[in-house]
C-alpha atoms as a PDB file:
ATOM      1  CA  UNK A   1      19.751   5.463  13.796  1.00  0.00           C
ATOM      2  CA  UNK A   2      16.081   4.650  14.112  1.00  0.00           C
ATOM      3  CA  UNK A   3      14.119   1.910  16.311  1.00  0.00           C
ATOM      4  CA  UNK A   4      12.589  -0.613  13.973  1.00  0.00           C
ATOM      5  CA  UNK A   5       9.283   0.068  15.869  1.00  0.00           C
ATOM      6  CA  UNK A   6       9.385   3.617  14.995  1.00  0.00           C
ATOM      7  CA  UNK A   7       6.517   4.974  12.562  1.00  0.00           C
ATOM      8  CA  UNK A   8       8.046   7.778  11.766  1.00  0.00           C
ATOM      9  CA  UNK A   9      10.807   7.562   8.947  1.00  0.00           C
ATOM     10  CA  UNK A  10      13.876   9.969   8.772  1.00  0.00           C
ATOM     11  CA  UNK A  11      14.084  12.845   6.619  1.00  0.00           C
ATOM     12  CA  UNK A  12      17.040  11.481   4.550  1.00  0.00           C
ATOM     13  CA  UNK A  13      14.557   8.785   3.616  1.00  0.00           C
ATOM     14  CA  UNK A  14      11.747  11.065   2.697  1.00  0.00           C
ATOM     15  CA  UNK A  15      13.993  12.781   0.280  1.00  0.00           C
ATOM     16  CA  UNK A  16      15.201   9.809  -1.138  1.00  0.00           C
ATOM     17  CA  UNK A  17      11.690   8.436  -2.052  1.00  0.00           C
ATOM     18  CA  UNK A  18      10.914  12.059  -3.586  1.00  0.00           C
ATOM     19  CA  UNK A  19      14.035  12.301  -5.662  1.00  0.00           C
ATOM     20  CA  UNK A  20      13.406   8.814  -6.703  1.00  0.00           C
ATOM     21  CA  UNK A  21       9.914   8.993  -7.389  1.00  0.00           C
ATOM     22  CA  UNK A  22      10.989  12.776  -9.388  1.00  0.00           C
ATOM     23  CA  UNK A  23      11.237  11.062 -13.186  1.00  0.00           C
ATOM     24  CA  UNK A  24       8.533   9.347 -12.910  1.00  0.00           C
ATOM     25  CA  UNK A  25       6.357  12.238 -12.136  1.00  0.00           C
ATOM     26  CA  UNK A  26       8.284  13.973 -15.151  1.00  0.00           C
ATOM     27  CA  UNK A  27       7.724  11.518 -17.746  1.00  0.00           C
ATOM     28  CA  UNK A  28       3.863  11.355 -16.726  1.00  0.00           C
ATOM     29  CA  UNK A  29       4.103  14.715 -17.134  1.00  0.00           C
ATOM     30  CA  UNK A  30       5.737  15.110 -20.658  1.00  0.00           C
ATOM     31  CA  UNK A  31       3.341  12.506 -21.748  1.00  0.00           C
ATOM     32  CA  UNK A  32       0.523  14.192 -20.793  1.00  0.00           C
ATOM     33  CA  UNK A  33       1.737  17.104 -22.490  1.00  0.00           C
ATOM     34  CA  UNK A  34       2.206  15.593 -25.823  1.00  0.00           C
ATOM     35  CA  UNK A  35      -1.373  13.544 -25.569  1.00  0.00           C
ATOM     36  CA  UNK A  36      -2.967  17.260 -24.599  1.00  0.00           C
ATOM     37  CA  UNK A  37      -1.122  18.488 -28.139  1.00  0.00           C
ATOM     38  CA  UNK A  38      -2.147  15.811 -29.916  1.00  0.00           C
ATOM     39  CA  UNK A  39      -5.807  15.509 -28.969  1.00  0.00           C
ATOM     40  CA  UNK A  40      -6.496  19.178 -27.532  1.00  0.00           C
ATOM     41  CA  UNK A  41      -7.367  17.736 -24.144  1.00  0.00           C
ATOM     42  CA  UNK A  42      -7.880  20.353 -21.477  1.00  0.00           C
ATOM     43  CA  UNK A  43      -5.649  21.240 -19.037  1.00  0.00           C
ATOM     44  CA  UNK A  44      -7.757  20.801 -15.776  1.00  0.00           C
ATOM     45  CA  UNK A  45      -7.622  17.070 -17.162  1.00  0.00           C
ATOM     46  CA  UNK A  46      -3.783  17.103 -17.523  1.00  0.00           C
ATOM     47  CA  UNK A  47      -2.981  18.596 -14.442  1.00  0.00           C
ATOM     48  CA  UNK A  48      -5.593  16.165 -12.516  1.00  0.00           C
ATOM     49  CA  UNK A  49      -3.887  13.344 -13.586  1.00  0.00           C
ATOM     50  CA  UNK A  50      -0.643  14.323 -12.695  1.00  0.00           C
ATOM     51  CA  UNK A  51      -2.243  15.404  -8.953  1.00  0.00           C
ATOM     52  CA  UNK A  52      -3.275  11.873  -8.904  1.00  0.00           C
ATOM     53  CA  UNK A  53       0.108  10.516  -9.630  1.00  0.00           C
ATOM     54  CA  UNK A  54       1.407  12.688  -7.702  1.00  0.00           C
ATOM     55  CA  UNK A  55      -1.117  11.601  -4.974  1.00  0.00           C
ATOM     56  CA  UNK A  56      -0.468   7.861  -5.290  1.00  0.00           C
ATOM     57  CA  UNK A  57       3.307   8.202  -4.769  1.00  0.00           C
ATOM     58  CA  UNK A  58       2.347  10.153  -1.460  1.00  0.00           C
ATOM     59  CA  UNK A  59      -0.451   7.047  -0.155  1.00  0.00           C
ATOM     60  CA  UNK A  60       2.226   4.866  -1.083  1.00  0.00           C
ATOM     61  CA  UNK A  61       4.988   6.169   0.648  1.00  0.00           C
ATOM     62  CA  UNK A  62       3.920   4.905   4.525  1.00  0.00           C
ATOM     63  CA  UNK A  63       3.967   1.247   3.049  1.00  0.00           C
ATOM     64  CA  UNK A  64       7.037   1.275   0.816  1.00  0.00           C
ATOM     65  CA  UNK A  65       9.470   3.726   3.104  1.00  0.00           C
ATOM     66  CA  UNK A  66      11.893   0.840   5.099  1.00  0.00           C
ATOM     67  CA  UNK A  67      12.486  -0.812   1.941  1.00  0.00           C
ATOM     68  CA  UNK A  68      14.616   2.505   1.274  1.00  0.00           C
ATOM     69  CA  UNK A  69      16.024   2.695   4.300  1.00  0.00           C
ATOM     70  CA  UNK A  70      19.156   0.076   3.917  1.00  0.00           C
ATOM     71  CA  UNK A  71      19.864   1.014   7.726  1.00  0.00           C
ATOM     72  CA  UNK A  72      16.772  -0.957   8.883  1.00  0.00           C
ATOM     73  CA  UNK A  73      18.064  -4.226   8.190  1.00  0.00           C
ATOM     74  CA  UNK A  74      21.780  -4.804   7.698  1.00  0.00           C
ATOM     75  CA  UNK A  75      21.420  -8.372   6.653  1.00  0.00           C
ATOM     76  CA  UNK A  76      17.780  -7.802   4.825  1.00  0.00           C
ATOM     77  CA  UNK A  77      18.158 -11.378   2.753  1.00  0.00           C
ATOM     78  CA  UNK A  78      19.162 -13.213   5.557  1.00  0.00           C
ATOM     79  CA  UNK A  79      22.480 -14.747   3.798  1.00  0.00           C
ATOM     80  CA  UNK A  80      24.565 -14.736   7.012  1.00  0.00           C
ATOM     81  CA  UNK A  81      24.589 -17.952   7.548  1.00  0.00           C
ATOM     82  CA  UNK A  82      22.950 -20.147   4.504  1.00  0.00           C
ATOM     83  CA  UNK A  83      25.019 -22.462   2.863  1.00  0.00           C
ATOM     84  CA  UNK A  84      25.415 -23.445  -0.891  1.00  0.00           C
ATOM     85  CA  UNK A  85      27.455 -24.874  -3.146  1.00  0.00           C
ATOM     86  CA  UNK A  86      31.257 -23.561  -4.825  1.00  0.00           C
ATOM     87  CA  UNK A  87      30.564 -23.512  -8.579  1.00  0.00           C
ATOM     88  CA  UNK A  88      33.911 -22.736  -9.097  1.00  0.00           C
ATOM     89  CA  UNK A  89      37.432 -22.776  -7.420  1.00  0.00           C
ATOM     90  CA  UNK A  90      37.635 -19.858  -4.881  1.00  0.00           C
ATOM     91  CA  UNK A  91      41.232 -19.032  -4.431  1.00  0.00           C
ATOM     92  CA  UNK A  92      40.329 -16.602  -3.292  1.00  0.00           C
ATOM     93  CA  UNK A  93      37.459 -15.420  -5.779  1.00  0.00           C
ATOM     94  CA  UNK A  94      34.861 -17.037  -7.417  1.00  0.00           C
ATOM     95  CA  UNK A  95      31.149 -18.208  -7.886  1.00  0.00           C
ATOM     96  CA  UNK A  96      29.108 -19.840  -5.249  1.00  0.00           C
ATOM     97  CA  UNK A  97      25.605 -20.979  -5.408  1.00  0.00           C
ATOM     98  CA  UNK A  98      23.479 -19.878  -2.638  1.00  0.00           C
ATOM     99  CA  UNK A  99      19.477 -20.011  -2.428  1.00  0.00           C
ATOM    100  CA  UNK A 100      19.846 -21.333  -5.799  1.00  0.00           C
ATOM    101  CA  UNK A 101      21.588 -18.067  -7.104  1.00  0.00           C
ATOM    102  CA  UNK A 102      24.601 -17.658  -8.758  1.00  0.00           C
ATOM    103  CA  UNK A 103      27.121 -15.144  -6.017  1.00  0.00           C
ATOM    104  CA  UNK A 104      30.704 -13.643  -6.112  1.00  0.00           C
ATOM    105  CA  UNK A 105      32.171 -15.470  -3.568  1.00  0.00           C
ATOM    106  CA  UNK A 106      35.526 -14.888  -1.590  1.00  0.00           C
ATOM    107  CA  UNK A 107      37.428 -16.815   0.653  1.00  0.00           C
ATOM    108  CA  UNK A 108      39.294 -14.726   3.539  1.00  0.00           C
ATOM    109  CA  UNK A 109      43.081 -14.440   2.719  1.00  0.00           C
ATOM    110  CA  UNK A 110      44.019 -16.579   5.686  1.00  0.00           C
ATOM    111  CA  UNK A 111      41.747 -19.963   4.601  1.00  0.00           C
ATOM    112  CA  UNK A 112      43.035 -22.716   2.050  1.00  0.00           C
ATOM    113  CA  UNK A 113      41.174 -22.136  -1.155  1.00  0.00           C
ATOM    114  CA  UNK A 114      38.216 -23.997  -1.603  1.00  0.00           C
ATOM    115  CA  UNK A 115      37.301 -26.218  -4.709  1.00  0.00           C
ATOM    116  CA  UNK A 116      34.180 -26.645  -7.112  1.00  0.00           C
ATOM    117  CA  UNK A 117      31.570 -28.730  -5.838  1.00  0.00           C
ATOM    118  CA  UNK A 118      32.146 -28.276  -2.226  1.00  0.00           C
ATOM    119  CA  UNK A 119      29.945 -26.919   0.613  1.00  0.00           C
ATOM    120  CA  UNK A 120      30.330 -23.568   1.740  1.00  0.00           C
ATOM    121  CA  UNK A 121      28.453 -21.543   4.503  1.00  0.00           C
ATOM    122  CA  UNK A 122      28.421 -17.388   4.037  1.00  0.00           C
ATOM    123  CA  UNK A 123      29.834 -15.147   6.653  1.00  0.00           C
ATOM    124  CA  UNK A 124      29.748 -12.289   5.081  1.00  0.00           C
ATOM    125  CA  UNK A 125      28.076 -10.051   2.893  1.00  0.00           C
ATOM    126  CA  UNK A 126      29.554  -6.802   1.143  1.00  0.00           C
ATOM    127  CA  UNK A 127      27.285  -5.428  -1.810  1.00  0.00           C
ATOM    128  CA  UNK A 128      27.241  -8.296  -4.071  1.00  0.00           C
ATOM    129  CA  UNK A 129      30.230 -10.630  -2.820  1.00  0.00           C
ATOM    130  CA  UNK A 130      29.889 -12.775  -0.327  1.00  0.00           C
ATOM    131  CA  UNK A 131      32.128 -13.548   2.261  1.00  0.00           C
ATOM    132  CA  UNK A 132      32.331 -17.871   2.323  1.00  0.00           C
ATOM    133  CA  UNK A 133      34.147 -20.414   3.937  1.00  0.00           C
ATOM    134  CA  UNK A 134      34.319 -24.221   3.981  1.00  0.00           C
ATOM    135  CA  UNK A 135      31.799 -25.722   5.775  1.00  0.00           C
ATOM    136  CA  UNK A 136      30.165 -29.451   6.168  1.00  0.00           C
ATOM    137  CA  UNK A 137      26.934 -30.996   4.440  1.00  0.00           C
ATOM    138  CA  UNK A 138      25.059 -30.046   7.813  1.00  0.00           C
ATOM    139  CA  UNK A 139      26.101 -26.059   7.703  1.00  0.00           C
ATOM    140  CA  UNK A 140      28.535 -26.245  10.439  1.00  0.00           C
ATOM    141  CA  UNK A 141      32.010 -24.781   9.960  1.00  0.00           C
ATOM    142  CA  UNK A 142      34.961 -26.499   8.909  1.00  0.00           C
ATOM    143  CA  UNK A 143      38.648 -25.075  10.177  1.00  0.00           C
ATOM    144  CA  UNK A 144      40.831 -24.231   6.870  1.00  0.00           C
ATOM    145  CA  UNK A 145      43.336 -22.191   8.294  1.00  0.00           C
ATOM    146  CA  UNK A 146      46.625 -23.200   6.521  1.00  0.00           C
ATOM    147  CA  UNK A 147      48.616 -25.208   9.270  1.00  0.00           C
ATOM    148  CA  UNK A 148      45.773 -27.405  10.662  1.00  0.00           C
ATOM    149  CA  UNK A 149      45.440 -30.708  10.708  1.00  0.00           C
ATOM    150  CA  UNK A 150      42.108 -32.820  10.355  1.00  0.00           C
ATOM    151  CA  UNK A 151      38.940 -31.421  12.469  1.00  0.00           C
ATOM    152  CA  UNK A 152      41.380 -27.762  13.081  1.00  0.00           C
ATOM    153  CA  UNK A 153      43.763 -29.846  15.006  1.00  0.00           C
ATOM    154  CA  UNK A 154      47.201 -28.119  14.297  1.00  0.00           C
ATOM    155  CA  UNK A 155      49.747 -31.032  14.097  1.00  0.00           C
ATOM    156  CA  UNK A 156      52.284 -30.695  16.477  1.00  0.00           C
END
């Protein structure tokens, strides 16, 4: 694992930027093959070009590399913690609204479901589904755990 205040990135990340940066390179380079066929341009020019591109992708690399490394910053879009709005019923799946986009949502087994239209704050996140539960206007957690009264009093 690396130090955020590290310069140097790790060499799983190094390969990931080549390999992704790879097609690119190769459909620059089939194009300027076919424009070289077409209009008999010479090959110092072709290959100058592609050094170029090639050359970009390598200045580029020291500003772009922690956006490929996803170990940098666990929770990079800062949902933990935002609340939005249940578009639909979660019982336990369903849409939420959140930063004004549309999410899978899901409500942890143990929680009541929640309904359309109420306030939910995220917990979670796991890919694209978020992890929600009931919450007030004001963000702060409501208790939903079948068995509990009002305010996550269980009635005796």
């Amino acid at each position: 694992m690396m130090d955020k205040e590290t310069a140097r990135p790790p060499i799983r990340i190094v390969i990931k930027y080549a390999l992704l940066q790879l097609p690119g390179q190769v459909l620059f380079l089939l194009i300027l093959l076919l424009v070289r066929r077409w209009l008999e341009v010479p090959s110092y020019l072709v290959w100058g070009l592609l050094g170029v591109w090639v050359a970009k992708d390598i200045v580029l690399f020291p500003f772009l590399w922690r956006f490929y490394d996803s170990h940098q910053h666990p929770d990079r879009f800062g949902m933990v913690g935002r609340t939005g709005v249940a578009l639909t019923r979660l019982n336990p799946n369903g849409y939420a609204k959140v930063q004004g986009e549309r999410w899978q949502a899901v409500v942890p087994d143990e929680q009541t479901p929640i309904e359309k239209g109420e306030t939910v704050c995220v917990d979670g996140i796991s890919g694209l589904e978020l992890t929600v539960n009931s919450c007030t206007e004001d963000g702060e957690h409501e208790d939903t755990s079948p068995g509990t009264g009002e305010h996550g009093v269980v009635p005796s």
